[in-house]
N, C-alpha and C. Protein backbone atom coordinates (compact mmCIF):
# COMPACT_ATOMS: atom_id res chain seq x y z
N UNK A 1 6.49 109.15 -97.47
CA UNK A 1 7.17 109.25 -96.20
C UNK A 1 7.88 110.60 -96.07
N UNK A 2 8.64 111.38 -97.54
CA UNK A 2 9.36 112.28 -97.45
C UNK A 2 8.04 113.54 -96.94
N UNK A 3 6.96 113.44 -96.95
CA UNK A 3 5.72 114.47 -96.87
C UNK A 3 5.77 114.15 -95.24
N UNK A 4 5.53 113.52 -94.99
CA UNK A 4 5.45 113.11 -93.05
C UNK A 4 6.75 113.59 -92.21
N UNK A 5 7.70 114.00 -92.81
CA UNK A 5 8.86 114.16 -92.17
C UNK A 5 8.66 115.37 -92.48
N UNK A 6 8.55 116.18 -93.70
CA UNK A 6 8.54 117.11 -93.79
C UNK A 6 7.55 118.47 -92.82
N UNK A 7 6.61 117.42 -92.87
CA UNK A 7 5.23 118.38 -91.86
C UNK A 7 5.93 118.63 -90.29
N UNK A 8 6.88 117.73 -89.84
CA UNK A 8 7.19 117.55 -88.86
C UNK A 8 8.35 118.78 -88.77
N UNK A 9 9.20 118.42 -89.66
CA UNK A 9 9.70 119.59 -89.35
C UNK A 9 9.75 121.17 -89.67
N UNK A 10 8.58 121.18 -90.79
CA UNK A 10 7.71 122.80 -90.70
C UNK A 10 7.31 123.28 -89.53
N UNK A 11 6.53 122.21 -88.80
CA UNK A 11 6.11 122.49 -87.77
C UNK A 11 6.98 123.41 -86.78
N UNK A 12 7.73 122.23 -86.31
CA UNK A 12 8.83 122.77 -85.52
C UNK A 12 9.55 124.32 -86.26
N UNK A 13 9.83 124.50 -86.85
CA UNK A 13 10.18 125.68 -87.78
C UNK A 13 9.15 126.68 -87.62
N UNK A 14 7.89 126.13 -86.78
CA UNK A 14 7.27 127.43 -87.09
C UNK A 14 7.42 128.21 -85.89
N UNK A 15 8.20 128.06 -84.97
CA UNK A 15 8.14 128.75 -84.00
C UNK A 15 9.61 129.90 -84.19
N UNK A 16 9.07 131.53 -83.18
CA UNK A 16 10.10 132.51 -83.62
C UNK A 16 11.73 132.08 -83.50
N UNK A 17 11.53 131.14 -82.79
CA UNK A 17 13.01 131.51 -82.95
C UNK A 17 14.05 130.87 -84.08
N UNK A 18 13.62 129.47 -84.58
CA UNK A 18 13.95 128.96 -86.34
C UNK A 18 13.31 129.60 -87.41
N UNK A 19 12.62 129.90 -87.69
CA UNK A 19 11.85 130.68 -88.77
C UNK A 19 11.95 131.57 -88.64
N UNK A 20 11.73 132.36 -90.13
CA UNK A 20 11.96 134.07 -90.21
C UNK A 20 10.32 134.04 -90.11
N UNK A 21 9.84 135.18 -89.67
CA UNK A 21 8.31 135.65 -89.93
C UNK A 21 8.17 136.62 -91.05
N UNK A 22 7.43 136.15 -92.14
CA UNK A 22 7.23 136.97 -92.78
C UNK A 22 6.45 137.75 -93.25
N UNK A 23 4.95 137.44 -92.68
CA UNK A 23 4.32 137.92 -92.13
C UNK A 23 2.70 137.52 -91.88
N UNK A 24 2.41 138.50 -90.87
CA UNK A 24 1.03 137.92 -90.14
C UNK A 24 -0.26 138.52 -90.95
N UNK A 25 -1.13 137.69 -91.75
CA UNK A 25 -2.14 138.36 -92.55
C UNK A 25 -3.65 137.79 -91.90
N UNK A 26 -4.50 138.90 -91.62
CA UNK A 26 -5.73 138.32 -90.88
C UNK A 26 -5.38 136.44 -90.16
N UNK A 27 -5.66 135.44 -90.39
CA UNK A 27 -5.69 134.26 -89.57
C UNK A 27 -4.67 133.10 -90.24
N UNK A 28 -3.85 133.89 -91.53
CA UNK A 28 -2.87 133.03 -91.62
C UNK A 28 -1.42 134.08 -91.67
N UNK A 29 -0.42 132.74 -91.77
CA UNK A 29 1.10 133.69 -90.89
C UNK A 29 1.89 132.65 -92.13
N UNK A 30 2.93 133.30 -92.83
CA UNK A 30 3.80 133.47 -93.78
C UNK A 30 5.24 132.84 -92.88
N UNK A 31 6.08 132.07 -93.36
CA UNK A 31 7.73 131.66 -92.68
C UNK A 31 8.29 131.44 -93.47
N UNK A 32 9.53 131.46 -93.31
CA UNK A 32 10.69 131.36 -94.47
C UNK A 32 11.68 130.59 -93.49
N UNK A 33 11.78 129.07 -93.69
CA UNK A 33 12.91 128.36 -93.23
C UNK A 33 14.07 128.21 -94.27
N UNK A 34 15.63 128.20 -93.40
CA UNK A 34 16.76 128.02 -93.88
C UNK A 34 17.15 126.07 -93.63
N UNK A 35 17.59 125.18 -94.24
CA UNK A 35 18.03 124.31 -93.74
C UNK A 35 18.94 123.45 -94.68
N UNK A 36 19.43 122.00 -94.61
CA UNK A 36 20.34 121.74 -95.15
C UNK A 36 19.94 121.64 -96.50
N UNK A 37 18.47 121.30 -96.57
CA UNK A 37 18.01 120.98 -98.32
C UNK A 37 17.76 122.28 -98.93
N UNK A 38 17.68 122.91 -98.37
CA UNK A 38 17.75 124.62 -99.23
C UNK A 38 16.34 125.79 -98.37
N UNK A 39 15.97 126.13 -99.02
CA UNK A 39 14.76 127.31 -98.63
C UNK A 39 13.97 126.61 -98.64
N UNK A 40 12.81 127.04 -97.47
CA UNK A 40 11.54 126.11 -97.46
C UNK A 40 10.72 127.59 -97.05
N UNK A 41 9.83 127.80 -97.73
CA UNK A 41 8.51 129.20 -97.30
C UNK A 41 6.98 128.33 -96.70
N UNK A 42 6.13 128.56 -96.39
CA UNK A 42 4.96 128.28 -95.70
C UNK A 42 4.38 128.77 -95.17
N UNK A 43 2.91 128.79 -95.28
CA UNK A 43 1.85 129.77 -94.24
C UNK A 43 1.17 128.45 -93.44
N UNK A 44 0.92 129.19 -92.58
CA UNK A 44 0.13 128.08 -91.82
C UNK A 44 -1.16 129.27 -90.69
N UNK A 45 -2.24 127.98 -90.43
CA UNK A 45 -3.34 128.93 -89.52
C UNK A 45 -3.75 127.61 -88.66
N UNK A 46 -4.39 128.13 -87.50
CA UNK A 46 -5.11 127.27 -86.72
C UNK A 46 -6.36 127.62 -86.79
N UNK A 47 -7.19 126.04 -87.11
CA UNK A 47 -8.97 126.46 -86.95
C UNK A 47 -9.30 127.56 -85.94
N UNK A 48 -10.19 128.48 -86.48
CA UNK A 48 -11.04 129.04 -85.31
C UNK A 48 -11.97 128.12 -84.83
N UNK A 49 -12.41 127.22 -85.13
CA UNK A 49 -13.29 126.09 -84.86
C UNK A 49 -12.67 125.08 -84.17
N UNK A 50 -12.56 123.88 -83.56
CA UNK A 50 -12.58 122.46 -83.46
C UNK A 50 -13.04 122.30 -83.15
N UNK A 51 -14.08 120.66 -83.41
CA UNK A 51 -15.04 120.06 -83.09
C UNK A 51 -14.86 118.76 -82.95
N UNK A 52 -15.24 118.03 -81.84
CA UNK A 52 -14.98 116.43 -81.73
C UNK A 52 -15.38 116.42 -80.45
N UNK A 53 -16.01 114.71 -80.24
CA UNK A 53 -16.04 114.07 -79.19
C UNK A 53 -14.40 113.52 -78.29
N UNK A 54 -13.23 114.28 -78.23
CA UNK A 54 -12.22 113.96 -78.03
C UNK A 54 -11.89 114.50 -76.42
N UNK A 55 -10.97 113.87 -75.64
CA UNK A 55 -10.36 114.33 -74.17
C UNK A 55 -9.41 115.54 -74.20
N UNK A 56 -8.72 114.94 -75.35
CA UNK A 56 -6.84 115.88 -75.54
C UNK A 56 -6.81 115.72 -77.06
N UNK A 57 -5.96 116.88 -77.42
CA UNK A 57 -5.61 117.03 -78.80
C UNK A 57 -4.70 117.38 -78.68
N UNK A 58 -3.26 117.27 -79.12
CA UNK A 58 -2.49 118.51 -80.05
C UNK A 58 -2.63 119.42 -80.32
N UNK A 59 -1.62 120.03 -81.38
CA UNK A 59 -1.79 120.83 -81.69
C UNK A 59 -2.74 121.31 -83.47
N UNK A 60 -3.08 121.76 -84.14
CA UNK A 60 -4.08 121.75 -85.26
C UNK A 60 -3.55 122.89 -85.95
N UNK A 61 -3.34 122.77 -87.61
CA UNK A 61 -3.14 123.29 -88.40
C UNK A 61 -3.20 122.98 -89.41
N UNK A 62 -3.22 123.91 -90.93
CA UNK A 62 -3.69 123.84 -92.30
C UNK A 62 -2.08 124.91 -92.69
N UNK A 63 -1.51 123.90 -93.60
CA UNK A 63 -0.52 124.63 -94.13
C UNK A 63 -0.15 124.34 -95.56
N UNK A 64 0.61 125.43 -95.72
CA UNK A 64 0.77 125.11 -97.75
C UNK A 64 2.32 125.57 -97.75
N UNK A 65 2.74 124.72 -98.35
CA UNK A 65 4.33 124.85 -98.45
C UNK A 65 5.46 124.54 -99.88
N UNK A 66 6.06 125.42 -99.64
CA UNK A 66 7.34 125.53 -100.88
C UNK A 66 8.32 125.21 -100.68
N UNK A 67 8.73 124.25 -101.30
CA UNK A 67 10.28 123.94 -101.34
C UNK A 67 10.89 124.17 -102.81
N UNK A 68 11.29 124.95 -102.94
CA UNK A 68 12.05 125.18 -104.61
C UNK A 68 12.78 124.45 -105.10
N UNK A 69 13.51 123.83 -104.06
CA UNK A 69 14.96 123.24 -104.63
C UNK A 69 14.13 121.69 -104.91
N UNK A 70 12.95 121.54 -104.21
CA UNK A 70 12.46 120.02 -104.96
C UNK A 70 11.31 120.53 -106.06
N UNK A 71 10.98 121.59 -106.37
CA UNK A 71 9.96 122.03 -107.32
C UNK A 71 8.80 121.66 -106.79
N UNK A 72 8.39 121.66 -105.41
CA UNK A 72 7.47 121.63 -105.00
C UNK A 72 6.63 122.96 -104.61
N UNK A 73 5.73 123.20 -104.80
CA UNK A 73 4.74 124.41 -104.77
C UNK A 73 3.54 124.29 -104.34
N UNK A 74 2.97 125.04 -103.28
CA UNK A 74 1.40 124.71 -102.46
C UNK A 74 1.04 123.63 -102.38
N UNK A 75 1.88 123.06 -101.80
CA UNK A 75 1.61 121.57 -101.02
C UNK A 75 0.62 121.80 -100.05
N UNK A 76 -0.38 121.23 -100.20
CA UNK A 76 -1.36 121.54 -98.62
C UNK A 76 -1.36 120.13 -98.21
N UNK A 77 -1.14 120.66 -96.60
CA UNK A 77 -1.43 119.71 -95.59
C UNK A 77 -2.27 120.11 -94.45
N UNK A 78 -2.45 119.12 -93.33
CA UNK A 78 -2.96 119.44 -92.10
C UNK A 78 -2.48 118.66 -91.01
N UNK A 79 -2.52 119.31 -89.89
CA UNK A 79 -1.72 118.59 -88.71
C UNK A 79 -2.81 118.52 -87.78
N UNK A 80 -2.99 117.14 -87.72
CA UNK A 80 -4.46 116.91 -86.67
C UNK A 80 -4.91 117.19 -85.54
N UNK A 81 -3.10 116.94 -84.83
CA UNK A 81 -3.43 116.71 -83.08
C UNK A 81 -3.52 115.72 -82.75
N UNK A 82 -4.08 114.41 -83.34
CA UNK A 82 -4.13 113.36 -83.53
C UNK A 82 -3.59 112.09 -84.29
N UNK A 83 -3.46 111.07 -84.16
CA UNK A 83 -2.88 109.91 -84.96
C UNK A 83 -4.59 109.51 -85.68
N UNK A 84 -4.60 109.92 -87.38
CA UNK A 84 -5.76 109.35 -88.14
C UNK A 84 -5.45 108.16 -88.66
N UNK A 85 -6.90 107.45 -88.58
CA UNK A 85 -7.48 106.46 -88.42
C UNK A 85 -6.66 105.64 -89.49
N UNK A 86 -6.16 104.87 -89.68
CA UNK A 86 -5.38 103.99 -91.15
C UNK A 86 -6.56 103.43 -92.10
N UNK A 87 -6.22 103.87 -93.50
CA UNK A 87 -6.71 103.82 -94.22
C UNK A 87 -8.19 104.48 -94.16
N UNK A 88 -8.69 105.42 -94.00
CA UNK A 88 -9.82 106.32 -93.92
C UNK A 88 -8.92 107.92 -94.14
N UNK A 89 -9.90 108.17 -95.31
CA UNK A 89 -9.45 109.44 -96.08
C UNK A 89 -9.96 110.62 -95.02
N UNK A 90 -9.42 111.51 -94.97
CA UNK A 90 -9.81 112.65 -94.26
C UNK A 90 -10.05 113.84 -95.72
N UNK A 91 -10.95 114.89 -95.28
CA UNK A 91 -11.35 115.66 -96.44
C UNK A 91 -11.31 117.21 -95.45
N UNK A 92 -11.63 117.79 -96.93
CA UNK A 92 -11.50 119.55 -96.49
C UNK A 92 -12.20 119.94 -98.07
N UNK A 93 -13.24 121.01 -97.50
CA UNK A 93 -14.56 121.18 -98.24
C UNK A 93 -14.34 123.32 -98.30
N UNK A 94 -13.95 123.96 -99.22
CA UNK A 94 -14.20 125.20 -98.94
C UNK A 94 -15.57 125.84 -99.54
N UNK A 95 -15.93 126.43 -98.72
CA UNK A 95 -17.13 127.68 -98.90
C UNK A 95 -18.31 126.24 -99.26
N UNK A 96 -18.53 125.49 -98.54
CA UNK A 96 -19.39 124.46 -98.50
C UNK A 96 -19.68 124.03 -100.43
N UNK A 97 -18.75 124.12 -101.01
CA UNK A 97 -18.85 124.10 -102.35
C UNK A 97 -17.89 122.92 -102.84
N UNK A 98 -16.50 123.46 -102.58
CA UNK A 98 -15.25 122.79 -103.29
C UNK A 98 -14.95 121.54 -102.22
N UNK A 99 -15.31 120.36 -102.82
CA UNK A 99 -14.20 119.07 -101.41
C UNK A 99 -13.13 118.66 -102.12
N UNK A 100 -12.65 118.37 -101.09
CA UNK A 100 -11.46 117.48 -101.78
C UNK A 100 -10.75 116.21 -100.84
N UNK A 101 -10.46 115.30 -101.20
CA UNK A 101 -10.46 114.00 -100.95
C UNK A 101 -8.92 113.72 -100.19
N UNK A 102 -8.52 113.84 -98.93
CA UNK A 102 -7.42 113.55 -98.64
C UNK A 102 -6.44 112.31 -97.64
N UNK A 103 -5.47 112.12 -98.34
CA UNK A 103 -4.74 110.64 -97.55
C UNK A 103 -4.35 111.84 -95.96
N UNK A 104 -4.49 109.94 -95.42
CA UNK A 104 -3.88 109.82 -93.94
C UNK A 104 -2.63 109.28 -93.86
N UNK A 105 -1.51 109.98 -92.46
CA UNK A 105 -0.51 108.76 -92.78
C UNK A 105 -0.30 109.33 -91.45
N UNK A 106 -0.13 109.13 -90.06
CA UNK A 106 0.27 109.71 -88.98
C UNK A 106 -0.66 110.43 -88.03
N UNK A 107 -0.34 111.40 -88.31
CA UNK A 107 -0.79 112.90 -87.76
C UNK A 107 -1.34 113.89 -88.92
N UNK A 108 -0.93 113.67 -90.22
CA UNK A 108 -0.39 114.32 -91.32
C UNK A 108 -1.44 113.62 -92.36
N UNK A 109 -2.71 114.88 -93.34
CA UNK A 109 -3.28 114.55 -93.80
C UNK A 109 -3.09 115.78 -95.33
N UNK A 110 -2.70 115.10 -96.93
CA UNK A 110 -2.49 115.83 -97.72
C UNK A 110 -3.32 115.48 -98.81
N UNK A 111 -3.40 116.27 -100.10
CA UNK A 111 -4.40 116.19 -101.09
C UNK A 111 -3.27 114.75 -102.00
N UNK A 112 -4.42 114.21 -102.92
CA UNK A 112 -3.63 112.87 -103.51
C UNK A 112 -2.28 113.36 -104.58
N UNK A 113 -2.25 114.57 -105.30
CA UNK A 113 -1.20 114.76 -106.23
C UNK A 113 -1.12 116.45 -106.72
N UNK A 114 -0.09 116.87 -107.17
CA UNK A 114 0.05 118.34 -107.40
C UNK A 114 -1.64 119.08 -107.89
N UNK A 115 -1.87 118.35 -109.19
CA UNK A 115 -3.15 118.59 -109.73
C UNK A 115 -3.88 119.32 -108.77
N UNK A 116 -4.06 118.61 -107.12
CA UNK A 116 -5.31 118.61 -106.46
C UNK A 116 -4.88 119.47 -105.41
N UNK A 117 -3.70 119.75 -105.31
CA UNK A 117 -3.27 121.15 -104.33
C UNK A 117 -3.75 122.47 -105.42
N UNK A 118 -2.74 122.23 -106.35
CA UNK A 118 -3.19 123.46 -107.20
C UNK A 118 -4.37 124.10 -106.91
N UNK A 119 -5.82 122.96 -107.47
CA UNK A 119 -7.22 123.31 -107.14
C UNK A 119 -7.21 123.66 -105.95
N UNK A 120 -6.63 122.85 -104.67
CA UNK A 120 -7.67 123.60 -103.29
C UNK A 120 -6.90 124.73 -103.31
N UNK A 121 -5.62 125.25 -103.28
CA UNK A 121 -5.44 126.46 -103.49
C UNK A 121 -5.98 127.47 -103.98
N UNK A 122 -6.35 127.54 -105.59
CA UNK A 122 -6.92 128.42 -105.94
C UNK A 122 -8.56 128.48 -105.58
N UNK A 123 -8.96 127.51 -104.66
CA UNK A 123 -9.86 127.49 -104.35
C UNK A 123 -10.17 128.35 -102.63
N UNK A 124 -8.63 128.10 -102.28
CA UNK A 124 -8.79 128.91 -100.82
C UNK A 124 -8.44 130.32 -101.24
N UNK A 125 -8.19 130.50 -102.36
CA UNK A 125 -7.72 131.88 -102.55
C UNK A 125 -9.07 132.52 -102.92
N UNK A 126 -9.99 132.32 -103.51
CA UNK A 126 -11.51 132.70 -103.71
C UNK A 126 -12.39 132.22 -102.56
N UNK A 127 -12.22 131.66 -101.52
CA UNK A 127 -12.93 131.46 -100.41
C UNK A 127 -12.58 132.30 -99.20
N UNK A 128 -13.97 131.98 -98.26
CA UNK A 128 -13.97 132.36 -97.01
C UNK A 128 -13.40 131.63 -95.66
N UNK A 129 -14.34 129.89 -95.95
CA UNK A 129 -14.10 129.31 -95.28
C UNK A 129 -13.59 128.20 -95.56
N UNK A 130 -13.03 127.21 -95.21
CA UNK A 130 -12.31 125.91 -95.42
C UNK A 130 -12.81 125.06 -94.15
N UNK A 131 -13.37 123.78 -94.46
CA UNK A 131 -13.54 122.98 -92.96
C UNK A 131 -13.29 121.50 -93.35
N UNK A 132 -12.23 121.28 -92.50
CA UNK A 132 -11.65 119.48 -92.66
C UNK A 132 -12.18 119.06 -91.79
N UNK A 133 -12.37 117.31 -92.10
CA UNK A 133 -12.59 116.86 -91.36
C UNK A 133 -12.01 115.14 -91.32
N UNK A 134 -11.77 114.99 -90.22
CA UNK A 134 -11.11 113.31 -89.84
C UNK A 134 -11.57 112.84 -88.79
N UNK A 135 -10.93 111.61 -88.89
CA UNK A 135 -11.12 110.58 -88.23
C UNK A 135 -10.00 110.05 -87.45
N UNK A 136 -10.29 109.96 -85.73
CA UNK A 136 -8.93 109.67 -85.28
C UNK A 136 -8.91 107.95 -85.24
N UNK A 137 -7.18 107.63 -85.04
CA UNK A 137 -7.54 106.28 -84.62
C UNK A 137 -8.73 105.34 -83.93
N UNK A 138 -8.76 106.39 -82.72
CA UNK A 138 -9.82 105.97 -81.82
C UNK A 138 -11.14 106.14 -82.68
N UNK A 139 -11.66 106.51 -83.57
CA UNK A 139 -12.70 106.60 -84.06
C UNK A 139 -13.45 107.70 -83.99
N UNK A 140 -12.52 108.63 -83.04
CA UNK A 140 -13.37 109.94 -82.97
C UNK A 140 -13.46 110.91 -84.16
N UNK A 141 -14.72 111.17 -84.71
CA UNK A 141 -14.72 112.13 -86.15
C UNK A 141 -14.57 113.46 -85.52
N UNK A 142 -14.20 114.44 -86.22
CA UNK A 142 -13.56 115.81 -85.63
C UNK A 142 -13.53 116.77 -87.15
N UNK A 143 -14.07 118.07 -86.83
CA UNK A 143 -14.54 118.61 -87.55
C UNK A 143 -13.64 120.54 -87.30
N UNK A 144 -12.81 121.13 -88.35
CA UNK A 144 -11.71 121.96 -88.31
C UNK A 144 -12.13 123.15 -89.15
N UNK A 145 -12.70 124.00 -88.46
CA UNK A 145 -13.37 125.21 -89.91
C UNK A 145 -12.20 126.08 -89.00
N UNK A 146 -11.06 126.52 -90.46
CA UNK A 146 -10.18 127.35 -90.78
C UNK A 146 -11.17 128.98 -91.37
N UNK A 147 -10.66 130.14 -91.31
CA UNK A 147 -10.77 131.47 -92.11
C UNK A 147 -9.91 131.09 -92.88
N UNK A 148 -10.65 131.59 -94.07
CA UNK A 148 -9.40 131.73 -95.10
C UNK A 148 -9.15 133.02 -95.47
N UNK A 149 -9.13 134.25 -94.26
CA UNK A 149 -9.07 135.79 -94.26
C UNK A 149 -7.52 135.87 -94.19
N UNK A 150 -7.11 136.44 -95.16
CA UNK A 150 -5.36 136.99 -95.23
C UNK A 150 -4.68 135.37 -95.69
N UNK A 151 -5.16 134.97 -96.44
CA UNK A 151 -4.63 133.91 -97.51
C UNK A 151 -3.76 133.82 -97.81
N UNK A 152 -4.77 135.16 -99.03
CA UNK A 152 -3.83 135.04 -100.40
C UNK A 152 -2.65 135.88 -99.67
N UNK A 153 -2.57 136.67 -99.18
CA UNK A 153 -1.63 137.77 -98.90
C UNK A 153 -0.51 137.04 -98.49
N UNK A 154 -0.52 135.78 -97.61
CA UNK A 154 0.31 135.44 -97.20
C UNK A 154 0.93 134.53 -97.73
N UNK A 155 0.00 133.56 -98.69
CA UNK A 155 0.67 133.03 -100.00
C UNK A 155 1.57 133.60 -100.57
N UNK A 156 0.97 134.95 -101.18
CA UNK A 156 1.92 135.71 -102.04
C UNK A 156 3.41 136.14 -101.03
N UNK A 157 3.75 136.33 -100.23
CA UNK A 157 4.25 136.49 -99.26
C UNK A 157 5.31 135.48 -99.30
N UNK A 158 5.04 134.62 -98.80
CA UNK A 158 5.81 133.16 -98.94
C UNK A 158 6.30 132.88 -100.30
N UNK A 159 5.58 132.83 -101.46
CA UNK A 159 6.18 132.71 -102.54
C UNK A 159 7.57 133.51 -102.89
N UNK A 160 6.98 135.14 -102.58
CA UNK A 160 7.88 135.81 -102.93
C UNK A 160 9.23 135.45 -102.32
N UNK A 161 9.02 135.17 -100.94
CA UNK A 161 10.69 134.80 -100.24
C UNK A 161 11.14 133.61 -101.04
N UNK A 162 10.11 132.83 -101.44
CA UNK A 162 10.89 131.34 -102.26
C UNK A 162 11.64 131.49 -103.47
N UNK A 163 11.18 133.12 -103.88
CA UNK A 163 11.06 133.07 -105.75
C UNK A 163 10.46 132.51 -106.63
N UNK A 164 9.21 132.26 -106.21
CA UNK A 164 8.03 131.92 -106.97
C UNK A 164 7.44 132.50 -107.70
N UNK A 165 7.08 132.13 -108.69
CA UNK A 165 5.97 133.60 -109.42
C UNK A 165 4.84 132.97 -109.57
């Protein structure tokens, strides 16, 4: 539950005027939030792609996030646009090579445990492309190919404001 609240309010944080920008690298963007639980850093990008049989969406994003003060590090998530389907895993596959297997709970779709961020990380950091895909309530499947151009840069970026090494 603490992961669903949290996406929610990255989100909101990502706009200029709560968040610091720290900076914009090819198709992903670096932030540094202040708040009551301490420093929070994050990059986030929107597909150049979406794909679905859908009317209306939201808004869509792939983000990886730090919170120090909980020892959390490259948390990846995604923000659908949509309410996914209950109990149906949503996934994200880079450079048509690496998948990886991810829970639904909302809007808000993340890898099952640190282990498996670690991997897609260092896996988006050697890739091009990244493409998720879910399932909305309604049943509509929907398909999200992210660049993974200006990544790492902005990883490193974010870390550094967290004090990460």
């Amino acid at each position: 539950m603490k992961r669903i609240f949290f996406l929610f309010v990255v989100l909101a944080a990502a706009t200029p005027a709560s968040a610091e920008l720290l900076i914009e690298s090819g198709e992903w963007t670096a932030y540094k939030e202040k708040d009551s639980a301490g420093t929070v850093c994050f990059i986030s990008s929107e597909p150049t792609k979406d794909q679905g049989a859908y009317k209306k969406r939201g808004d869509i994003f792939a983000i990886v996030t730090h919170r120090p003060q909980e020892n959390t590090v490259n948390e990846v998530s995604f923000q659908a646009g949509y309410t996914y389907k209950k109990g149906v895993d949503a996934s994200a596959k880079i450079d048509s090579k690496k998948s990886f297997k991810l829970f639904t709970q909302g809007e808000g779709a993340w890898t099952y445990d640190k282990k498996s961020d670690e991997a897609m990380v260092a896996a988006m950091k050697g890739g091009t492309t990244m493409v998720a895909k879910g399932t909305s309530s309604r049943g509509t499947k929907t398909t999200d190919t992210y660049s993974l151009k200006g990544f790492t840069k902005a990883l490193r970026a974010a870390a550094k404001a967290c004090g990460i090494k």
